[in-house]
PDB file of N, CA and C in Angstrom:
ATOM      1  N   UNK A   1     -15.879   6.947   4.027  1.00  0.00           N
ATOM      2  CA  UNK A   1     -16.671   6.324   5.064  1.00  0.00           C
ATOM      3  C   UNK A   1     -17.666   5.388   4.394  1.00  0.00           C
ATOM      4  N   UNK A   2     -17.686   4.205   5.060  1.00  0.00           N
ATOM      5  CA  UNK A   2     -18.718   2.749   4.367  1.00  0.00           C
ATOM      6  C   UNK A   2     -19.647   2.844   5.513  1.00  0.00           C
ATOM      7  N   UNK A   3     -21.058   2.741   5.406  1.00  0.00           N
ATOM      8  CA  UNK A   3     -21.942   2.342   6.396  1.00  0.00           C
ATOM      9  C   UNK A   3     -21.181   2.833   7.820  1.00  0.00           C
ATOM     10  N   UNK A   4     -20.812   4.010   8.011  1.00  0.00           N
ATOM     11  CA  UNK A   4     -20.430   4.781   9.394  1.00  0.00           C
ATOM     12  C   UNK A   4     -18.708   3.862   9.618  1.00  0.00           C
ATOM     13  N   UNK A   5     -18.336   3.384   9.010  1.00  0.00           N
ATOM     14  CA  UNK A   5     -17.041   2.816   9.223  1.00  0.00           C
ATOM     15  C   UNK A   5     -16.050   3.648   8.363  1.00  0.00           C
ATOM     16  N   UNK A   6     -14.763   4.085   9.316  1.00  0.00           N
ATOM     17  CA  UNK A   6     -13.350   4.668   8.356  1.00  0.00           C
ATOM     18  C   UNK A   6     -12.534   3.582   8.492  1.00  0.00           C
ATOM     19  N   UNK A   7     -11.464   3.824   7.607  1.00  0.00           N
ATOM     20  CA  UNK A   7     -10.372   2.983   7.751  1.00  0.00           C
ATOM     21  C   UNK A   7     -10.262   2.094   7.464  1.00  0.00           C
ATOM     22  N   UNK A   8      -9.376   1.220   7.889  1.00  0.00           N
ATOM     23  CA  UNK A   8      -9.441  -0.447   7.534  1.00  0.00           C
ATOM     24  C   UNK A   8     -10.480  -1.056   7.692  1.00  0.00           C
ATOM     25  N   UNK A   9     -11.681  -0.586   8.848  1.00  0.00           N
ATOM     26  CA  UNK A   9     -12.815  -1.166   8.735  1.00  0.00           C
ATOM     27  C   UNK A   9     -13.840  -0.949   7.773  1.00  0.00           C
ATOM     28  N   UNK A  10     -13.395   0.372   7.229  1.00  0.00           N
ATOM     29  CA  UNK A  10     -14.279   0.432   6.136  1.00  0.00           C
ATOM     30  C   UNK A  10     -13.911  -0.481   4.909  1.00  0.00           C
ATOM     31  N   UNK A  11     -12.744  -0.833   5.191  1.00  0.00           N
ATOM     32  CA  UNK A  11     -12.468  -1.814   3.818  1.00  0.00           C
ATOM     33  C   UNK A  11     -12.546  -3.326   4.298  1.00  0.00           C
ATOM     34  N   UNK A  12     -13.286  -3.304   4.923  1.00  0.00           N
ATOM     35  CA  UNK A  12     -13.651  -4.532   5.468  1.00  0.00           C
ATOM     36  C   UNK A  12     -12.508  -5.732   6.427  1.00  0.00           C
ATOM     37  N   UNK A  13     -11.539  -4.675   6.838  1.00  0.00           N
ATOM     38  CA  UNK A  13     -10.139  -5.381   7.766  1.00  0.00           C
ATOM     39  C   UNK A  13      -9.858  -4.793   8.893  1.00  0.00           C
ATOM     40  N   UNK A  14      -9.583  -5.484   9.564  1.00  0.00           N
ATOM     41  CA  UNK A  14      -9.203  -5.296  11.192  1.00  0.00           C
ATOM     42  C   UNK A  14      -7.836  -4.668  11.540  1.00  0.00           C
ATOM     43  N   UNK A  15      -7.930  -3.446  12.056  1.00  0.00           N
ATOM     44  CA  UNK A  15      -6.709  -2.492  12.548  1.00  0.00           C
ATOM     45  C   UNK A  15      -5.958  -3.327  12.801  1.00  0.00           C
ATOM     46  N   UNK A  16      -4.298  -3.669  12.460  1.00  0.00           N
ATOM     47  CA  UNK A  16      -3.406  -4.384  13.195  1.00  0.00           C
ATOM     48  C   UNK A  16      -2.940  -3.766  14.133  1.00  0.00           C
ATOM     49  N   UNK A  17      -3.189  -4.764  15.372  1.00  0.00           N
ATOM     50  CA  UNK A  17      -2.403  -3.949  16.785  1.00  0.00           C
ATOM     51  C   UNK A  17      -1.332  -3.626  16.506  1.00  0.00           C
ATOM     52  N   UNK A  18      -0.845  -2.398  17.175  1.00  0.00           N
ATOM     53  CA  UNK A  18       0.730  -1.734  17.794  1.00  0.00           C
ATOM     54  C   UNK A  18       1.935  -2.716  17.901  1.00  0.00           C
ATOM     55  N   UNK A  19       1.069  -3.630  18.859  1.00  0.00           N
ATOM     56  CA  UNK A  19       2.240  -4.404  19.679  1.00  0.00           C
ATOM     57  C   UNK A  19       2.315  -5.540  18.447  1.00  0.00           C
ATOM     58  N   UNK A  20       1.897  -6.148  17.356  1.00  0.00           N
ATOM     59  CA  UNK A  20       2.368  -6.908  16.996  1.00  0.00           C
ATOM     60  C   UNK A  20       3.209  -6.528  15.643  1.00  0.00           C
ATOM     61  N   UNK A  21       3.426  -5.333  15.317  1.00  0.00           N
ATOM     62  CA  UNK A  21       4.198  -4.960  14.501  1.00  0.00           C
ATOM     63  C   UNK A  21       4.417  -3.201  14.815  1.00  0.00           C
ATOM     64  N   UNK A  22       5.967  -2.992  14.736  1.00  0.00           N
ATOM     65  CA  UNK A  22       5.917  -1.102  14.648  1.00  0.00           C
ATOM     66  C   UNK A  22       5.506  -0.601  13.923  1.00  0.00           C
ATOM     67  N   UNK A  23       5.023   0.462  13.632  1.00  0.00           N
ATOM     68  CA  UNK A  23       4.578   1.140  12.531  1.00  0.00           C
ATOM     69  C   UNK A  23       5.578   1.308  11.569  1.00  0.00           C
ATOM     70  N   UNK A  24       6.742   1.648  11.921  1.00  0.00           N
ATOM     71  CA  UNK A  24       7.720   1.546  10.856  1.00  0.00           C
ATOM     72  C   UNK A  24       7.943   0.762   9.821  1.00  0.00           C
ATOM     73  N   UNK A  25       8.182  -0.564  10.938  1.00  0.00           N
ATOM     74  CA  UNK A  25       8.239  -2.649  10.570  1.00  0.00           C
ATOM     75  C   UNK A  25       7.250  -2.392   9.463  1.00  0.00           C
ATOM     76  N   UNK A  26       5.842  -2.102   9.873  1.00  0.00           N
ATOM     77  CA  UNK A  26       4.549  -2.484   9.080  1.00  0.00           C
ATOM     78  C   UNK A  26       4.778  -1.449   7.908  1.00  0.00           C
ATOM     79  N   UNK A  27       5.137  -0.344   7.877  1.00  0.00           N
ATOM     80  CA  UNK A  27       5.164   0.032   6.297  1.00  0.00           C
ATOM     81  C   UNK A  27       6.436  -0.193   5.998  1.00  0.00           C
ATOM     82  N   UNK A  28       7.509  -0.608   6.093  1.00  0.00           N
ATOM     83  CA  UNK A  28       8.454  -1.620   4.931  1.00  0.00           C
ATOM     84  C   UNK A  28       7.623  -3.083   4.784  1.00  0.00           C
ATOM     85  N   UNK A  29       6.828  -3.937   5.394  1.00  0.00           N
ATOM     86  CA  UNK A  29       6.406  -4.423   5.005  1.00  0.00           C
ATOM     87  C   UNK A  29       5.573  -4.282   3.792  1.00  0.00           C
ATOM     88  N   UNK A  30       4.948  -3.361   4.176  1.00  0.00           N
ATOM     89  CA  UNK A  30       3.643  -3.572   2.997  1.00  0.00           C
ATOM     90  C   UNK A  30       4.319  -2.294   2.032  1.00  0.00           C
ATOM     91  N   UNK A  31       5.372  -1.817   1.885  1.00  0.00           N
ATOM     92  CA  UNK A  31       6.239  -1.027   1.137  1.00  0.00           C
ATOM     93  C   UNK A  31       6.405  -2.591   0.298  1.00  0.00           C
ATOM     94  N   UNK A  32       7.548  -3.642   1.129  1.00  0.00           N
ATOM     95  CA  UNK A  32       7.920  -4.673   0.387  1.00  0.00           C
ATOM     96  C   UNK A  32       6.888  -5.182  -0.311  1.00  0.00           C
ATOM     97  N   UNK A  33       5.562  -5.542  -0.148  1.00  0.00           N
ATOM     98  CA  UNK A  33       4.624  -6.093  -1.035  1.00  0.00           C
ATOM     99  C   UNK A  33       4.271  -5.164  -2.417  1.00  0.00           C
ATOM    100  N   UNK A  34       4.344  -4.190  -2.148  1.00  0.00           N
ATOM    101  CA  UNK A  34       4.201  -3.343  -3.359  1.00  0.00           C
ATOM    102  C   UNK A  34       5.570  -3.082  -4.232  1.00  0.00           C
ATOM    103  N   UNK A  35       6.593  -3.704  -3.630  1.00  0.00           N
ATOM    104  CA  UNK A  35       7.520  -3.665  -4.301  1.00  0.00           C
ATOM    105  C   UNK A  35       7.587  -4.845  -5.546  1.00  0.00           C
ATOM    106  N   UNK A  36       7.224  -6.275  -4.663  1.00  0.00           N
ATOM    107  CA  UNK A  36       7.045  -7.585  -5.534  1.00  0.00           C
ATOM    108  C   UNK A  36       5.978  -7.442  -6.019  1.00  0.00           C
ATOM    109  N   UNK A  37       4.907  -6.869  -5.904  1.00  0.00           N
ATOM    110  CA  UNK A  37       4.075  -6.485  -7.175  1.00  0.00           C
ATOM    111  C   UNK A  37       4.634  -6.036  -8.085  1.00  0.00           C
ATOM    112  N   UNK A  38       5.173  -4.991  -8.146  1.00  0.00           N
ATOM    113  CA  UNK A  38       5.369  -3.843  -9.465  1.00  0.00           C
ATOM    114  C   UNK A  38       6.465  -4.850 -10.194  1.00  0.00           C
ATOM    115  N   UNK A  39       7.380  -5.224  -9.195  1.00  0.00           N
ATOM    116  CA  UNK A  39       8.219  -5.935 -10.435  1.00  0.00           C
ATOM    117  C   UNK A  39       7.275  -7.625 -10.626  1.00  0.00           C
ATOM    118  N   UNK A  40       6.784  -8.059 -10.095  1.00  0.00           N
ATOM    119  CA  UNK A  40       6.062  -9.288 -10.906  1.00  0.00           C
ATOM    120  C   UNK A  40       5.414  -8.792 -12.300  1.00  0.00           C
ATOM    121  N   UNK A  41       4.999  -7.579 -12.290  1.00  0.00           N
ATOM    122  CA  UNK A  41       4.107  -7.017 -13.473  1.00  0.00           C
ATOM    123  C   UNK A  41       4.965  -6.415 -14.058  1.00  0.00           C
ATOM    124  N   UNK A  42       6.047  -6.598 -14.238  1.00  0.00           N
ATOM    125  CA  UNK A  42       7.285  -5.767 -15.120  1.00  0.00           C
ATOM    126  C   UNK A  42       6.810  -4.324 -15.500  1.00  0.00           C
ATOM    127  N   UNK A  43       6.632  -3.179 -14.059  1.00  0.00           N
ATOM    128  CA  UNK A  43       6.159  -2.144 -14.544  1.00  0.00           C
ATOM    129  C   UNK A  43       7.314  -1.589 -13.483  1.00  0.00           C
ATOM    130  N   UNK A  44       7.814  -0.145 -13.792  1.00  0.00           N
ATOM    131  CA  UNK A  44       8.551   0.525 -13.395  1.00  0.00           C
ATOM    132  C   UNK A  44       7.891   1.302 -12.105  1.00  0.00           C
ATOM    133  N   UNK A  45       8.847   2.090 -11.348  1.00  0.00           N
ATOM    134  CA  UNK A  45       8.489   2.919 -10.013  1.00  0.00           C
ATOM    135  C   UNK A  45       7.543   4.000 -11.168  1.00  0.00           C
ATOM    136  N   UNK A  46       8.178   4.521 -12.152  1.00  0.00           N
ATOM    137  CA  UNK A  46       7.677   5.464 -12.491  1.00  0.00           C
ATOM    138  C   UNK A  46       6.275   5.374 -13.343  1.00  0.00           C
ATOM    139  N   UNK A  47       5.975   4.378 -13.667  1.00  0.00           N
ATOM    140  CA  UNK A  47       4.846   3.950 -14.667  1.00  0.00           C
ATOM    141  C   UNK A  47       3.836   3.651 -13.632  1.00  0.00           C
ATOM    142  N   UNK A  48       4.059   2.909 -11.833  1.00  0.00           N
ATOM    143  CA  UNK A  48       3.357   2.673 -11.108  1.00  0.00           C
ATOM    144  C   UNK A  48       2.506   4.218 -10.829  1.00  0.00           C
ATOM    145  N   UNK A  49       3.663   5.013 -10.274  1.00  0.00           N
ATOM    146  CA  UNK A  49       3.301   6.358 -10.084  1.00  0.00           C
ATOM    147  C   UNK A  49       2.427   6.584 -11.155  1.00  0.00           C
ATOM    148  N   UNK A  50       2.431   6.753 -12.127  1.00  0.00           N
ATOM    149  CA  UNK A  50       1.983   7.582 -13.516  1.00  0.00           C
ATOM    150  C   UNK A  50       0.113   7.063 -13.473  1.00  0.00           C
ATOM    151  N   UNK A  51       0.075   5.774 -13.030  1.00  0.00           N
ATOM    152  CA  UNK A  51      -0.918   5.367 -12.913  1.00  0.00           C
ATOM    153  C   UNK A  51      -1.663   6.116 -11.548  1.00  0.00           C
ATOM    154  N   UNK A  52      -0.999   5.901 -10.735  1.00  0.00           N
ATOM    155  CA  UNK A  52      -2.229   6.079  -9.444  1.00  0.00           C
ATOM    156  C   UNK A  52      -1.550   8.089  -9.098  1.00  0.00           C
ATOM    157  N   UNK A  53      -0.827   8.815  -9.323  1.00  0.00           N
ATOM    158  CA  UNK A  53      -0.615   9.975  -9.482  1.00  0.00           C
ATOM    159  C   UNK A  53       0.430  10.518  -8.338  1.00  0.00           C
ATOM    160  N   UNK A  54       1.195   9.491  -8.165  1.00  0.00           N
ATOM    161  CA  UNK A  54       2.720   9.924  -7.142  1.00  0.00           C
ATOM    162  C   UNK A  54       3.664  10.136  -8.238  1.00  0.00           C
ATOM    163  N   UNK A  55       4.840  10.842  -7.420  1.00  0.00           N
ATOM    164  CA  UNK A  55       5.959  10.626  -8.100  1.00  0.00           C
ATOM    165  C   UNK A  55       6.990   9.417  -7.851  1.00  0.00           C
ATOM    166  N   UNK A  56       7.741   9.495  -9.002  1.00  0.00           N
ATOM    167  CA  UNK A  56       8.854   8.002  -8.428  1.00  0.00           C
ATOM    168  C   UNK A  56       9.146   8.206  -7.368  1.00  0.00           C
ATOM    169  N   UNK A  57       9.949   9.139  -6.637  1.00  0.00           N
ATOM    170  CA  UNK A  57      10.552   8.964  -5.669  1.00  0.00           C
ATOM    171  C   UNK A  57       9.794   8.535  -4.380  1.00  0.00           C
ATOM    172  N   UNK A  58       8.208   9.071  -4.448  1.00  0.00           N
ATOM    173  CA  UNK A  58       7.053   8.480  -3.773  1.00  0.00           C
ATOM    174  C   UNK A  58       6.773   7.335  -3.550  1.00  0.00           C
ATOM    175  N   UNK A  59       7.204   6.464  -4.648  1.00  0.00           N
ATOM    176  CA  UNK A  59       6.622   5.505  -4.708  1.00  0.00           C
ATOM    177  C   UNK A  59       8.309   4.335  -4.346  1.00  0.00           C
ATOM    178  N   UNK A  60       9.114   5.093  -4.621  1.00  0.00           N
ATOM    179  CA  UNK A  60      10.524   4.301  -3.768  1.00  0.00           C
ATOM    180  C   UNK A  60      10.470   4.541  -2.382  1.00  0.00           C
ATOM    181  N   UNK A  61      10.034   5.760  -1.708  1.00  0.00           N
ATOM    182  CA  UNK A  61       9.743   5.641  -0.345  1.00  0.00           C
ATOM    183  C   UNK A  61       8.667   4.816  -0.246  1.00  0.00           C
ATOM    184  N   UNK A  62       7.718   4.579  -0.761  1.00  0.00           N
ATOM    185  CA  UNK A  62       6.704   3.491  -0.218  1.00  0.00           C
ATOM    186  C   UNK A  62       7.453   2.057   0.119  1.00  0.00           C
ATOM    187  N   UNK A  63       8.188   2.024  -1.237  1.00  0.00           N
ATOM    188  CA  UNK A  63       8.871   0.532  -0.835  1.00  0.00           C
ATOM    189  C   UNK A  63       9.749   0.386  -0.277  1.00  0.00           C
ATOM    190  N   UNK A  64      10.472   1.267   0.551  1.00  0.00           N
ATOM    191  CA  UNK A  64      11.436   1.131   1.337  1.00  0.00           C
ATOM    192  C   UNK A  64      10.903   1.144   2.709  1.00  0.00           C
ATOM    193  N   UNK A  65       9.628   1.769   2.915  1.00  0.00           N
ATOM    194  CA  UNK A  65       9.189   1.683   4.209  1.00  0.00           C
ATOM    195  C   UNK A  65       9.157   3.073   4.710  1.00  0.00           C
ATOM    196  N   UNK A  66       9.484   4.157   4.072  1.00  0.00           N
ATOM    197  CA  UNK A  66      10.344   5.577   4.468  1.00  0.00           C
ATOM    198  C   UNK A  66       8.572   6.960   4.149  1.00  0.00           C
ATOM    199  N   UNK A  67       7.489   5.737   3.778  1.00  0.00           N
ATOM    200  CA  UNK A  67       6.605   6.830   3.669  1.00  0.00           C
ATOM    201  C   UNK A  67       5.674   5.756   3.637  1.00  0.00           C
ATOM    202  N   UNK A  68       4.920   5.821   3.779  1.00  0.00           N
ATOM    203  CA  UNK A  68       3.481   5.005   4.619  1.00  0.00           C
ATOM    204  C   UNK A  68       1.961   4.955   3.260  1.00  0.00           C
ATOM    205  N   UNK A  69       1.562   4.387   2.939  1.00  0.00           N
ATOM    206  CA  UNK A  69       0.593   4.815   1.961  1.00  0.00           C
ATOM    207  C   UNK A  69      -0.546   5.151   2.973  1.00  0.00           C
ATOM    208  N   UNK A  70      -1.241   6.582   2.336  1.00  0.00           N
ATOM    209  CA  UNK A  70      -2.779   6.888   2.808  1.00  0.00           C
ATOM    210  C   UNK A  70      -3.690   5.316   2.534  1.00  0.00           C
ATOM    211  N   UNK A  71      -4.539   5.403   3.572  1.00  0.00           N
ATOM    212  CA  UNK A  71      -6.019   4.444   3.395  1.00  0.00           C
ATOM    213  C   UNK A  71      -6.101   4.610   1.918  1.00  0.00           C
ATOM    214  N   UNK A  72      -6.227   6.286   1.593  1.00  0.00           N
ATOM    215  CA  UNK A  72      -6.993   6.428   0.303  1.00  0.00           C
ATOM    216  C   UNK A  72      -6.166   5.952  -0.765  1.00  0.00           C
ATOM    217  N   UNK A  73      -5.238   5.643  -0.791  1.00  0.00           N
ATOM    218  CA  UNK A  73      -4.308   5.314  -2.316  1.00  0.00           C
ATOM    219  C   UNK A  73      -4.221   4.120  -1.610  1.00  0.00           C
ATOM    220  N   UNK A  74      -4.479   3.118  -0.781  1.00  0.00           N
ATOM    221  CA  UNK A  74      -4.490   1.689  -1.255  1.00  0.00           C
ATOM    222  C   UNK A  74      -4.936   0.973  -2.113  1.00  0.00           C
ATOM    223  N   UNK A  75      -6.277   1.443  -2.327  1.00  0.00           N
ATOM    224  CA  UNK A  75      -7.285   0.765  -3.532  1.00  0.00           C
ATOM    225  C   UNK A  75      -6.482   1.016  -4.528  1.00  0.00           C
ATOM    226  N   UNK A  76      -5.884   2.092  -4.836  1.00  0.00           N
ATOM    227  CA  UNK A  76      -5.683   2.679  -6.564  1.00  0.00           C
ATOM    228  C   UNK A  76      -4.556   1.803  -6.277  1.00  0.00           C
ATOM    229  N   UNK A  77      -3.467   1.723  -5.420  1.00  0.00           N
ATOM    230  CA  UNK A  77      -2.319   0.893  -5.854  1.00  0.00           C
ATOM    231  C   UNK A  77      -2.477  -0.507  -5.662  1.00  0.00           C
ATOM    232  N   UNK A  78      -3.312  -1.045  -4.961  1.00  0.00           N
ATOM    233  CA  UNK A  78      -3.870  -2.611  -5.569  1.00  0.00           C
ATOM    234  C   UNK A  78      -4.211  -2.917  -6.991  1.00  0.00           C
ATOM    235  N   UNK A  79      -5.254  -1.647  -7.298  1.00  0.00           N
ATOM    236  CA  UNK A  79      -5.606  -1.633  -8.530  1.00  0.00           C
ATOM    237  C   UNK A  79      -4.710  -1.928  -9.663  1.00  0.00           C
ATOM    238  N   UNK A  80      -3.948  -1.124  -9.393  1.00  0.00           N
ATOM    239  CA  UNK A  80      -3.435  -0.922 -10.344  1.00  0.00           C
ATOM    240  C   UNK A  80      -1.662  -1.932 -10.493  1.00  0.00           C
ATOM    241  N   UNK A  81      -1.743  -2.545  -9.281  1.00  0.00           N
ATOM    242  CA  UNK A  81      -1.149  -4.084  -9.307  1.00  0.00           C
ATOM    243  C   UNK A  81      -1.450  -4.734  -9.687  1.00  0.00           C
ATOM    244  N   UNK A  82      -2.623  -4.925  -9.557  1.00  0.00           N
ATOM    245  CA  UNK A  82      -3.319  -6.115  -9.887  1.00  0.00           C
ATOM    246  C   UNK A  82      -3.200  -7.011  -8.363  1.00  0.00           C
ATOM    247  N   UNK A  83      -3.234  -6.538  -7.193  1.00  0.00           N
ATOM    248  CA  UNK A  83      -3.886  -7.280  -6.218  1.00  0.00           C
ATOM    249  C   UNK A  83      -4.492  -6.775  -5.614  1.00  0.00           C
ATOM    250  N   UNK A  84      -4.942  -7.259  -4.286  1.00  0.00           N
ATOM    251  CA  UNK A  84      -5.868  -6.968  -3.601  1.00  0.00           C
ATOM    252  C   UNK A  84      -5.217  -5.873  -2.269  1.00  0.00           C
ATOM    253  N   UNK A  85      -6.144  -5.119  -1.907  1.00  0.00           N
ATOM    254  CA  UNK A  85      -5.695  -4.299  -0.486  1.00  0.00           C
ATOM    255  C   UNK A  85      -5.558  -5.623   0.559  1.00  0.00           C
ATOM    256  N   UNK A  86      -6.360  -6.401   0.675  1.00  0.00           N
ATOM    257  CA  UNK A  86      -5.473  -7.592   1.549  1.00  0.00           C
ATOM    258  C   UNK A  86      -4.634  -7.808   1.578  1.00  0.00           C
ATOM    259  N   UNK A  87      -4.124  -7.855   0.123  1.00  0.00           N
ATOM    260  CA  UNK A  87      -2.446  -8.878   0.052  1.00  0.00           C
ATOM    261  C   UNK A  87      -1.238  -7.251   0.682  1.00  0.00           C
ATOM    262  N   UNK A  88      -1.734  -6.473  -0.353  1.00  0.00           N
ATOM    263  CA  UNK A  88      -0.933  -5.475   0.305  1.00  0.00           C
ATOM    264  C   UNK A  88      -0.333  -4.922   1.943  1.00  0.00           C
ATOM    265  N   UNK A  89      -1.879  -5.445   2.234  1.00  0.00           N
ATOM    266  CA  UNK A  89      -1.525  -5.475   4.131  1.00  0.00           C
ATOM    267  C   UNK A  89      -1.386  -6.275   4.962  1.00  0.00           C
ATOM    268  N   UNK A  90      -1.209  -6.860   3.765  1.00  0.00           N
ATOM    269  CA  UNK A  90      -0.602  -8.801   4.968  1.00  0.00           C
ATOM    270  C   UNK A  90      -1.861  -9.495   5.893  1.00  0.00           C
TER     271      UNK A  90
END
């Protein structure tokens, strides 16, 4: 919690409505962005994991869309991309 704000507002971004993407749609999306991260940085599923504390297969459901990242492991997996929780959430 930031100054009484959770969530995306606490990270300073605006909930994306329902209706303009499914929830499903929206995490293969931002699955896919973390996918072209890891390989722009020539780092493996498993070295991503190793860093922020999933397992591979965790982190192949992220990019397939098949598991959703917590609020709380966005930062660490920007981080540790090297981008931003923006880019990650479109």
């Amino acid at each position: 919690m930031v100054d009484g704000k959770t969530g995306l507002a606490a990270l300073g971004l605006n909930e994306v409505p329902l209706e303009s993407a499914e929830p499903e749609e929206y995490a293969a999306q931002v699955g896919a962005r973390v996918a072209t991260a890891r390989k722009q940085r020539r780092m493996s599923g498993t070295e991503l994991g190793e860093i922020i504390g999933l397992r591979k297969d965790q982190i192949s459901k992220i990019e397939s869309g098949r598991r959703r990242l917590d609020i709380s492991e966005l930062p660490r997996v920007a981080s540790a991309l090297g981008v931003t929780v923006r880019y990650l959430l479109g």
